[in-house]
Protein backbone atom coordinates (compact mmCIF):
# COMPACT_ATOMS: atom_id res chain seq x y z
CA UNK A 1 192.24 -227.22 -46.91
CA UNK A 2 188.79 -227.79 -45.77
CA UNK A 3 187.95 -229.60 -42.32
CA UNK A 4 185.04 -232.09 -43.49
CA UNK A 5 183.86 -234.85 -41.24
CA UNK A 6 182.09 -237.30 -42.84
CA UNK A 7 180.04 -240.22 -41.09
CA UNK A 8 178.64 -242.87 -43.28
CA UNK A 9 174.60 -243.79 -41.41
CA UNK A 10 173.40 -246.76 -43.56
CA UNK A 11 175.20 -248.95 -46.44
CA UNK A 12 172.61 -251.10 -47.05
CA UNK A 13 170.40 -252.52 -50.10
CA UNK A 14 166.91 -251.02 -49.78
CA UNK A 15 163.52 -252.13 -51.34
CA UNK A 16 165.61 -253.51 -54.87
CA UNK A 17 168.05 -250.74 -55.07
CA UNK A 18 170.78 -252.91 -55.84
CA UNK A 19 173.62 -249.83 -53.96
CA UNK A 20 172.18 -247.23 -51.85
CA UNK A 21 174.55 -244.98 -49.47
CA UNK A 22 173.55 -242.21 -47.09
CA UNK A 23 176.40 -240.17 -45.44
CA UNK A 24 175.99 -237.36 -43.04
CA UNK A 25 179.28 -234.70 -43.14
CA UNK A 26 179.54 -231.30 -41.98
CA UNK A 27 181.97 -228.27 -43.02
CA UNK A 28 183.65 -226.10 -40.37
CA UNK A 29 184.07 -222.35 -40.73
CA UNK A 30 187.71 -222.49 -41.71
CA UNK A 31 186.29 -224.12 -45.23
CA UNK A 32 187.98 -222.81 -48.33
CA UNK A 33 186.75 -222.47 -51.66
CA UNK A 34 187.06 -226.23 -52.36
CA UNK A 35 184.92 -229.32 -53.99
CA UNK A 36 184.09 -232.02 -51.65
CA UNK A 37 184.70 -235.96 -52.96
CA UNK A 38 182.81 -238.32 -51.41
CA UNK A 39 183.73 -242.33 -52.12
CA UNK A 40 180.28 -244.62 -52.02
CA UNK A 41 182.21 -247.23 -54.03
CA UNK A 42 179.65 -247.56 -56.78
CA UNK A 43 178.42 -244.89 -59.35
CA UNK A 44 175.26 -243.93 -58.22
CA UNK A 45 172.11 -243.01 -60.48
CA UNK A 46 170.80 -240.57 -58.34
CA UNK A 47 172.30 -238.34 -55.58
CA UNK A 48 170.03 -236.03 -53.77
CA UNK A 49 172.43 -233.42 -51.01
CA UNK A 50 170.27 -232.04 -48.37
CA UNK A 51 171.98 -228.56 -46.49
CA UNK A 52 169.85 -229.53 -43.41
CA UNK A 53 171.20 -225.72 -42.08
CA UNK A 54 169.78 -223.73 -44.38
CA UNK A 55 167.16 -226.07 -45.69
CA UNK A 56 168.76 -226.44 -50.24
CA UNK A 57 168.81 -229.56 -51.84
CA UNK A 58 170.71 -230.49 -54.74
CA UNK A 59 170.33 -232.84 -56.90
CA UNK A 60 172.18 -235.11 -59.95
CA UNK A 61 170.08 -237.85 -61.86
CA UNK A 62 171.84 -240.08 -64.35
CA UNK A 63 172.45 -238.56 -67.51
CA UNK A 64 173.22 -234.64 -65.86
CA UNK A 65 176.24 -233.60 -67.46
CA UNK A 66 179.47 -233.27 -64.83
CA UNK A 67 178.64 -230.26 -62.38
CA UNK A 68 175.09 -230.08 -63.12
CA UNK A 69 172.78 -229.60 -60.40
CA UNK A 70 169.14 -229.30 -59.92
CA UNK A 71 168.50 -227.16 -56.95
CA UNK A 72 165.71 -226.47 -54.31
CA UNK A 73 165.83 -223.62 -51.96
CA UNK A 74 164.17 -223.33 -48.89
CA UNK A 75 161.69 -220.72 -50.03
CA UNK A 76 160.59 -223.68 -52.75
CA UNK A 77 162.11 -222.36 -55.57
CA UNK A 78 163.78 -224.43 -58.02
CA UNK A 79 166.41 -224.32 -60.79
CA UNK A 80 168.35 -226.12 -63.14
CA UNK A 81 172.08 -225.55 -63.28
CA UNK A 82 174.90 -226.92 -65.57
CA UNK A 83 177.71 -225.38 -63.10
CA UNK A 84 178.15 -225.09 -59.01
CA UNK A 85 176.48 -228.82 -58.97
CA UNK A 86 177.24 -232.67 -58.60
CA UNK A 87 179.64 -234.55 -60.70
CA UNK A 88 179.35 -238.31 -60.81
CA UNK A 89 182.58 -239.98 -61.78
CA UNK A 90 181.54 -243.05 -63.54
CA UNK A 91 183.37 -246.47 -64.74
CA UNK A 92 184.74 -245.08 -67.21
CA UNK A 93 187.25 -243.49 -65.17
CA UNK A 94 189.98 -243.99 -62.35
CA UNK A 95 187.83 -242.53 -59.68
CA UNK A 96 184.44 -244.31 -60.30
CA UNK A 97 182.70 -244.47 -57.83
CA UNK A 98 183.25 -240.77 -56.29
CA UNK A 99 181.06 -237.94 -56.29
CA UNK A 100 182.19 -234.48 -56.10
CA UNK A 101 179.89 -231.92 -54.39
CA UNK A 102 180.91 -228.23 -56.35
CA UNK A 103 182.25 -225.35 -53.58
CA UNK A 104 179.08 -224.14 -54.38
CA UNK A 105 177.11 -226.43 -52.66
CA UNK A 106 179.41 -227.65 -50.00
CA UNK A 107 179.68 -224.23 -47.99
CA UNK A 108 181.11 -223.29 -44.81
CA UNK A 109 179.61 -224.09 -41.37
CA UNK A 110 176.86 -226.10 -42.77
CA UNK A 111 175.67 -230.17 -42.01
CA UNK A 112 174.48 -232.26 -45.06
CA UNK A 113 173.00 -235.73 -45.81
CA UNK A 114 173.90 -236.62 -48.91
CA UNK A 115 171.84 -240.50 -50.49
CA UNK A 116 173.07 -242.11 -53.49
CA UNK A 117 171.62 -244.58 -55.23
CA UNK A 118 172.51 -246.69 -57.77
């Protein structure tokens, strides 16, 4: 099981964004092969997941399907992805509300911010 510590920095309505949620977490070494959920308690429109480590972002806007991703690496390249992403679980299900970050993205011995907005 993975060792993720998650520490939720602001909760707060910003400049009309009706939910916004930014929440700093970091994996340890021990970190298996495993997706990451994260509760923000609404279903965001936008998530953006920042490896501040290695300097990757990933991102899921509203209408992605499940585990896409669109990805910036530190040299500035960027890509589209329909797998290794973000999955937004939304009302229609038990778990709205939760985002799942793919093992993919959520890799060993890193620190992340992670916003979502809805």
């Amino acid at each position: 099981m993975a060792n993720v510590v998650l520490t939720v920095a602001s909760s707060t309505p910003t400049a009309g964004i009706s939910n916004r949620e930014v929440v700093k977490f970091s994996t340890s070494g021990d970190i298996t092969a495993v997706a990451q959920t994260i509760t923000v308690g609404f279903v965001p429109r936008y998530v953006k997941v920042y490896n501040v480590t290695d300097n990757i972002t990933n991102e899921y806007i509203e209408g992605f399907p499940a585990d896409a991703t669109f990805t910036t690496l530190a040299n500035g390249t960027q890509a589209y992805a329909t797998t290794g992403g973000i999955t937004v679980y939304n009302d229609t299900t038990s778990t709205a509300g939760t985002v799942m970050l793919d093992p993919a993205i959520a890799l060993a011995s890193k620190t992340f911010y992670m916003i979502a907005e809805g």
